[in-house]
Protein backbone atom coordinates (compact mmCIF):
# COMPACT_ATOMS: atom_id res chain seq x y z
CA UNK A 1 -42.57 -11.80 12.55
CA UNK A 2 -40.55 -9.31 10.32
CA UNK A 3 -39.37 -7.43 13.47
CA UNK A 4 -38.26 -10.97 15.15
CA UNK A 5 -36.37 -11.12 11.28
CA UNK A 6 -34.97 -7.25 11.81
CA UNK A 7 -33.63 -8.02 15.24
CA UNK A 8 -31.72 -11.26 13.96
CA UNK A 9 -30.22 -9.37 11.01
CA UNK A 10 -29.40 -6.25 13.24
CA UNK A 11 -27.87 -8.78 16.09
CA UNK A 12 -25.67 -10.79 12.94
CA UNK A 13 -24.60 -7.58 11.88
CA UNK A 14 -23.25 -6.17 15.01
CA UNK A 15 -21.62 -9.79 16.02
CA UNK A 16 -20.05 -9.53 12.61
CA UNK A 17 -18.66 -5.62 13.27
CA UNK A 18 -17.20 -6.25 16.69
CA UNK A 19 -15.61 -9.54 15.42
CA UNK A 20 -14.21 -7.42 12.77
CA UNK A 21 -13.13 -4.68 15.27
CA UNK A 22 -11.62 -7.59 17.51
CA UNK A 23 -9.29 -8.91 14.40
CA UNK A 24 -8.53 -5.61 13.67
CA UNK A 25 -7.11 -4.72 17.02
CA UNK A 26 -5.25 -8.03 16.97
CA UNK A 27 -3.69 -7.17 13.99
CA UNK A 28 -2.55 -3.66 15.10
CA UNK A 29 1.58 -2.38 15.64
CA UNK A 30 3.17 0.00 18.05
CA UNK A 31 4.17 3.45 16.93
CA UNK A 32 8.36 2.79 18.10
CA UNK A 33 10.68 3.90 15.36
CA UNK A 34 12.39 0.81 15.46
CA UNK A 35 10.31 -1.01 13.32
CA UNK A 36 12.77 -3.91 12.34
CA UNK A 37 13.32 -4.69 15.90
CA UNK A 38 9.49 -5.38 16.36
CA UNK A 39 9.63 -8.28 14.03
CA UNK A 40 9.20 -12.00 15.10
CA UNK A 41 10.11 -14.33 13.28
CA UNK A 42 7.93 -17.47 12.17
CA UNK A 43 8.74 -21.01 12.94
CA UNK A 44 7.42 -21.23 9.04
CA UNK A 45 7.69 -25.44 9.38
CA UNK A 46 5.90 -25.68 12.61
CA UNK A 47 3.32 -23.23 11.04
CA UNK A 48 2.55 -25.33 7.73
CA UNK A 49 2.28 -28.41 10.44
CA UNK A 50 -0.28 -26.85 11.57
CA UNK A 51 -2.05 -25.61 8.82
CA UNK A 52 -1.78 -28.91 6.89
CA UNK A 53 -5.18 -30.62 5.88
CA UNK A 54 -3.54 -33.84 5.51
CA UNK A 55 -2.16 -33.73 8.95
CA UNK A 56 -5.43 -33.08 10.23
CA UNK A 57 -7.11 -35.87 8.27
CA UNK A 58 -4.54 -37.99 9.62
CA UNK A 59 -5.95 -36.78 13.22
CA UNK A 60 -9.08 -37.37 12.49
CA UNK A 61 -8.81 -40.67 11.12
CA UNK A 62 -6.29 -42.10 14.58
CA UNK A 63 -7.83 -40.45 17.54
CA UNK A 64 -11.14 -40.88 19.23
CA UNK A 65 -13.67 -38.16 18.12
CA UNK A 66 -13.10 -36.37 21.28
CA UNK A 67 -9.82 -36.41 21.94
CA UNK A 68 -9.61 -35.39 18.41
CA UNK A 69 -11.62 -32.43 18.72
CA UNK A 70 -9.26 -31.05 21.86
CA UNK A 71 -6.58 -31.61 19.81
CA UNK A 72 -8.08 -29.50 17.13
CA UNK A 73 -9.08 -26.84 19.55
CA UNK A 74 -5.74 -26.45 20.95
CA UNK A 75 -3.80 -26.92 16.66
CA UNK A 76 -6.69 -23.98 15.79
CA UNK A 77 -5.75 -21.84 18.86
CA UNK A 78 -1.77 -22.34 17.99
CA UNK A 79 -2.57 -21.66 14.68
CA UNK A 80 -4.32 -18.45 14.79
CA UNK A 81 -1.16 -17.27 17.19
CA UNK A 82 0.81 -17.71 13.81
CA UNK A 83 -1.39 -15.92 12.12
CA UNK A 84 -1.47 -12.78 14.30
CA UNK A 85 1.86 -12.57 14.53
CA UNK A 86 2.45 -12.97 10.43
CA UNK A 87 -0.57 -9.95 10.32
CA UNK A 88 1.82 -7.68 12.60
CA UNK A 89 5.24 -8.39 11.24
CA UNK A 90 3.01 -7.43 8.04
CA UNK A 91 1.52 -4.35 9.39
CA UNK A 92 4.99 -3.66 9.97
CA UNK A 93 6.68 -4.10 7.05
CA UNK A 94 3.91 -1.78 5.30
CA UNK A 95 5.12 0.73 7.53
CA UNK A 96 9.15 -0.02 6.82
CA UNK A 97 7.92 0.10 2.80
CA UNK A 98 6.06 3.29 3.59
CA UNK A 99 9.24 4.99 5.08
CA UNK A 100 11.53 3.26 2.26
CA UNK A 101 9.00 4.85 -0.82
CA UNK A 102 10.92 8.31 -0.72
CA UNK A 103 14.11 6.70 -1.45
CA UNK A 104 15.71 8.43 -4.22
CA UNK A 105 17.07 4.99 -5.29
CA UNK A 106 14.68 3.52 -8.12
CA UNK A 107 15.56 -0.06 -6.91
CA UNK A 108 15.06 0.64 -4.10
CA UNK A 109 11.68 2.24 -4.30
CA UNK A 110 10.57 -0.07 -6.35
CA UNK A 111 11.18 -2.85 -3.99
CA UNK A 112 9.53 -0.77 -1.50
CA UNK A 113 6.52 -1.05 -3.53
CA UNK A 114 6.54 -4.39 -4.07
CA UNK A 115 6.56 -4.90 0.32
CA UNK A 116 4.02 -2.57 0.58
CA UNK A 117 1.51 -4.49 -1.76
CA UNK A 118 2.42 -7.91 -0.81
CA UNK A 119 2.46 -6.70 3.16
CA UNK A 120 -0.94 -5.33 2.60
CA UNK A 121 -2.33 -8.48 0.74
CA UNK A 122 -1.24 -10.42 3.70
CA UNK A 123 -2.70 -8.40 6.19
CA UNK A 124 -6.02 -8.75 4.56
CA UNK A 125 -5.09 -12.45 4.11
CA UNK A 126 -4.73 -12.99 7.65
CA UNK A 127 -7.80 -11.23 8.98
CA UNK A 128 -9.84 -13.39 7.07
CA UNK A 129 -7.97 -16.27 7.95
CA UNK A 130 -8.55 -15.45 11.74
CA UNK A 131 -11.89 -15.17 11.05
CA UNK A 132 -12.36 -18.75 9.30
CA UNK A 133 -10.34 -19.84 12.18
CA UNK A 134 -12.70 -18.52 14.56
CA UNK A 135 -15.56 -20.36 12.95
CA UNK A 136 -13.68 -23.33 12.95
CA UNK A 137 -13.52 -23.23 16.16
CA UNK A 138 -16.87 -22.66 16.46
CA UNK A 139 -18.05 -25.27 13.97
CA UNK A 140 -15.50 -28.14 14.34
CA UNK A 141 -16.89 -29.39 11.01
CA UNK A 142 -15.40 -26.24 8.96
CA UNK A 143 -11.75 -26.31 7.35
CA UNK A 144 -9.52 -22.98 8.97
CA UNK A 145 -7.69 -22.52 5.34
CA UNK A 146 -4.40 -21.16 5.95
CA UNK A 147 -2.53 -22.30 3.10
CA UNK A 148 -2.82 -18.66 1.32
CA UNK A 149 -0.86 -17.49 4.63
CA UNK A 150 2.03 -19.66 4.35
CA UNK A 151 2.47 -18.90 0.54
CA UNK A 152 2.05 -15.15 1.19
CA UNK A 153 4.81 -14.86 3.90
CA UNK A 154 7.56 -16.51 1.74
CA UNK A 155 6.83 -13.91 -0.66
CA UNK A 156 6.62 -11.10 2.04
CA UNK A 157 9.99 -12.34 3.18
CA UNK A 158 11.82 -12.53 -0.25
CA UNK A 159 9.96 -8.75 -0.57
CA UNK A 160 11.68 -7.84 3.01
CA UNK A 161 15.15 -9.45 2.59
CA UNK A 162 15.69 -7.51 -0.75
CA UNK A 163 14.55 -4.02 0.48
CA UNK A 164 16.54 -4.76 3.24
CA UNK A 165 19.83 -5.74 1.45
CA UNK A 166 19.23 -2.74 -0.65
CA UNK A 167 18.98 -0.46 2.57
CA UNK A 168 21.55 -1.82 4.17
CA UNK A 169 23.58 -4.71 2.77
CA UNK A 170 25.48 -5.54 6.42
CA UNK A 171 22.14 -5.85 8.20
CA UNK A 172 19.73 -9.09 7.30
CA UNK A 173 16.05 -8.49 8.20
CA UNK A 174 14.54 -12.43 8.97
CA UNK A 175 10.75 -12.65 9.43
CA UNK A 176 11.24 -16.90 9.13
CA UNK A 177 12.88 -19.37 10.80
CA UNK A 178 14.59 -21.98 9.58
């Protein structure tokens, strides 16, 4: 009986790691030097559509319970596209703060910190998001939970448009669309 118990934790465990190891290879950026170029901007409107718990209540409550749950499939799938790509452009942007913390500028390396701590707190933001969104799609009963993301990337983009007008004032660096 306790080995049966062993084997179940053991067999969690490692589903848990390589999930982990999956997200984190999502997650992960190119070495180019042209770091800026690598950015894609977010559709942020379409994005908060998505992640919406009122739109999804609204689903639920005007579709038939299976049409409803393809829908929610394919909303969770489009979803966690989002959130990958808001994890790179913030793996990225830890790397363009990282490069911007030698700056002999005080502004400037101070904004550079601010990037790098709000790029890292998304990046741990959206592996856990991907990972609630993976349950959810595993357990259509679960909420994905999102909303942290969305708030987040405004703030990574105010954080990204001022070191980048402090860089270089004729360039604009845009990780949202409007």
């Amino acid at each position: 009986m306790t080995l049966a118990i062993l084997l179940i934790v053991a067999a969690a465990l490692s589903l848990v790691g390589i999930v982990t190891a999956a997200i984190a290879h999502a997650l992960q950026v190119s070495s180019e030097d042209n770091l800026a170029g690598q950015i894609r901007p977010l559709d942020i409107e379409a994005f908060r559509n998505l992640a919406d718990p009122s739109e999804e209540a609204y689903l639920r409550r005007f579709l038939p319970a299976a049409e409803f749950r393809k829908v929610r499939r394919a909303r969770l799938h489009a979803l966690a596209a989002y959130v990958q790509v808001a994890g790179k452009n913030a793996a990225l942007l830890v790397r363009m703060g990282q490069r911007a913390l030698a700056s002999s500028d005080e502004a400037t390396a101070e904004a550079a910190r601010q990037l790098v701590n709000l790029a890292l707190l998304m990046r741990r933001n959206a592996a856990i998001v991907l990972l609630r969104i993976l349950i959810a799609r595993a357990w259509p009963a679960t909420g994905s939970a999102a909303v942290p993301i969305l708030d987040g990337y405004n703030r990574l983009s105010g954080a990204a448009m001022l070191l980048g007008r402090l860089q270089n004032p004729a360039a604009t660096l845009r990780i949202l669309l409007m």
